[in-house]
Protein backbone atom coordinates (compact mmCIF):
# COMPACT_ATOMS: atom_id res chain seq x y z
CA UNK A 1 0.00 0.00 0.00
CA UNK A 2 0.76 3.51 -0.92
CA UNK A 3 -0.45 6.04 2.06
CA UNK A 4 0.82 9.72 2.28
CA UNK A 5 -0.57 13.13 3.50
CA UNK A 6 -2.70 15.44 1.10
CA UNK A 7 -2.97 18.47 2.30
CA UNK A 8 -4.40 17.84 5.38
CA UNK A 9 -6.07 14.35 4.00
CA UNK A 10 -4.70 11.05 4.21
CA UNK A 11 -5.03 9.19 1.23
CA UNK A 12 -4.18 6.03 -0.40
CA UNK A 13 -2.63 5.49 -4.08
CA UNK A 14 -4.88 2.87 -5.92
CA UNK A 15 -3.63 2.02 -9.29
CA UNK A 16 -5.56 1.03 -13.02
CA UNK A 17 -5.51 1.39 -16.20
CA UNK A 18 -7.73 3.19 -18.61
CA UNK A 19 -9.11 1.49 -21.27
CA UNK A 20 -6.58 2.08 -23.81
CA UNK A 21 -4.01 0.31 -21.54
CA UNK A 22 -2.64 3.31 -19.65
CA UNK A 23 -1.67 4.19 -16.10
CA UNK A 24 -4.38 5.69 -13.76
CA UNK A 25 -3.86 6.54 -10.07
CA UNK A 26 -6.67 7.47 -7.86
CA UNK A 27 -6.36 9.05 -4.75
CA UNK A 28 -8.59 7.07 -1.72
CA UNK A 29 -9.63 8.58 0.88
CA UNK A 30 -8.53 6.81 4.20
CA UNK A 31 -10.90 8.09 6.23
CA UNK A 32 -13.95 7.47 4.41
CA UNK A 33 -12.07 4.72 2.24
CA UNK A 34 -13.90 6.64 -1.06
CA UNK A 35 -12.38 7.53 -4.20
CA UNK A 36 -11.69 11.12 -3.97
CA UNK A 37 -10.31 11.98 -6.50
CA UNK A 38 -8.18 10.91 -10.14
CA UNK A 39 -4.50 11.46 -9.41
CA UNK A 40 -4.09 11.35 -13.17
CA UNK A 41 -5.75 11.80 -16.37
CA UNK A 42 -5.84 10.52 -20.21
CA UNK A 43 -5.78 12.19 -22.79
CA UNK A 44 -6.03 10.18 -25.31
CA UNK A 45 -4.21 12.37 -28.17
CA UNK A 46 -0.96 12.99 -25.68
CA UNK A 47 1.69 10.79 -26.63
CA UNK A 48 4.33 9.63 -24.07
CA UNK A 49 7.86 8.72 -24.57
CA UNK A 50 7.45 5.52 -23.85
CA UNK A 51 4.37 4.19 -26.08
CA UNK A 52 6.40 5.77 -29.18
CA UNK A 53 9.64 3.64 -28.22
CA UNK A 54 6.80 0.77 -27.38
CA UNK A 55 8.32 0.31 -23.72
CA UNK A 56 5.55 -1.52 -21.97
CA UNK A 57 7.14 -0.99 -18.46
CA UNK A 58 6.90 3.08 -18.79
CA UNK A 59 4.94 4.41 -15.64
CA UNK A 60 4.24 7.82 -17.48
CA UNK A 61 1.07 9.68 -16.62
CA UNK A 62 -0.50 13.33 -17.24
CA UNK A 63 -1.28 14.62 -13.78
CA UNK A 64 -4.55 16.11 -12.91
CA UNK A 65 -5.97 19.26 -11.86
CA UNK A 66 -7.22 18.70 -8.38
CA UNK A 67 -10.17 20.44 -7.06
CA UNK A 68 -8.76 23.00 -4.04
CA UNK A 69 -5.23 22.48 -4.69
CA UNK A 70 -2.75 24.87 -6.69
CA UNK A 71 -1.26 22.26 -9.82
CA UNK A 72 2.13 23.67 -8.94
CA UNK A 73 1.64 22.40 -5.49
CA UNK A 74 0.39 18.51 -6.93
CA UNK A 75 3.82 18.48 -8.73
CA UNK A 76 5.73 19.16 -5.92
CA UNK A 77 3.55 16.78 -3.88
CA UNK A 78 4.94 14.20 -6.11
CA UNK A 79 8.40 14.79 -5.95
CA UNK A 80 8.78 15.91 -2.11
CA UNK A 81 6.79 12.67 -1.43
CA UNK A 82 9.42 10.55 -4.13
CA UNK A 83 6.57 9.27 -6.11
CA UNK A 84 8.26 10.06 -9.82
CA UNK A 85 11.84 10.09 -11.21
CA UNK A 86 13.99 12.76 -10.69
CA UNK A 87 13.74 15.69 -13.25
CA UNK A 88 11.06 13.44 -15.51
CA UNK A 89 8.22 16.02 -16.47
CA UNK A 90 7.95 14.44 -19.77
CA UNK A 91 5.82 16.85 -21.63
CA UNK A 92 2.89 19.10 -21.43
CA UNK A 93 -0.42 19.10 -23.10
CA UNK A 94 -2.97 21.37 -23.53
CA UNK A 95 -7.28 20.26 -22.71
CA UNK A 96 -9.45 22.86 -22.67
CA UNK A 97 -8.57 25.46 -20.27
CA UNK A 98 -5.89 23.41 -18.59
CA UNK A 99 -2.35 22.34 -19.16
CA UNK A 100 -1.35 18.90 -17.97
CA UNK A 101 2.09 17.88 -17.25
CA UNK A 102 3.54 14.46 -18.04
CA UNK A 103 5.62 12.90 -15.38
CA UNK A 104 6.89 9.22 -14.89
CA UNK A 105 6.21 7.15 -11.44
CA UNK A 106 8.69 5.43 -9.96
CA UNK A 107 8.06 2.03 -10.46
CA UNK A 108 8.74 0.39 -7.47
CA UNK A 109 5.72 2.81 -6.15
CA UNK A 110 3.48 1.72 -8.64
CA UNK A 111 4.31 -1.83 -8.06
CA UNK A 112 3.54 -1.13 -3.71
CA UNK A 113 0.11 0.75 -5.11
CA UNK A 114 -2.86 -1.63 -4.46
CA UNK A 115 -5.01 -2.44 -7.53
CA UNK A 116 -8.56 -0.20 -7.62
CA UNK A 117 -10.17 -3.26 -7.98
CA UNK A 118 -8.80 -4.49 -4.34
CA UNK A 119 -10.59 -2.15 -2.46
């Protein structure tokens, strides 16, 4: 399992995939033990790195925008907590009004992070 401090929130990583194959993380609620919100997002027409090269161990995800929380303060989240490589932003992409910034997890993380469909 994958617990940290949000904010003032614990939560738990949870781990899927979307249904073209790639990673999603969902933050869980430890209190309530609901899903409260998408750590990640797909967009679809983003390409990563890794799916060009056709590395199928790639952890690469576009972090999401996060309800009451500054995005500048998600990414640092991630790297002050050592969830993603050093210095791996791995691209930006625009959606509507937002930008979304690729990053890669670490993957011995991903492979601590219970499945979604454990819980």
């Amino acid at each position: 399992m994958v617990k940290k401090e949000f904010g003032n929130l614990n939560v738990e990583l949870v781990k899927g995939n979307y249904t073209n194959g790639r990673l999603a993380i969902n933050m869980l609620d430890c209190a309530t033990k609901e899903i409260m919100c998408s750590l990640t997002v797909n967009i679809p027409e983003a390409m990563f790195f890794g799916e060009v090269l056709e590395d199928t161990n790639t952890n690469e995800a576009l972090v999401n925008h996060i309800d009451g929380f500054d995005y500048v303060f998600i990414l640092q989240w991630l790297e002050d907590n050592n969830l993603i490589e050093d210095n791996t932003f791995v691209g930006e992409i625009q959606s509507g009004f937002n930008f979304y910034k690729g990053v890669e997890f670490k993957s011995n993380v991903i492979s601590n992070m219970r499945s979604i469909d454990e819980y």
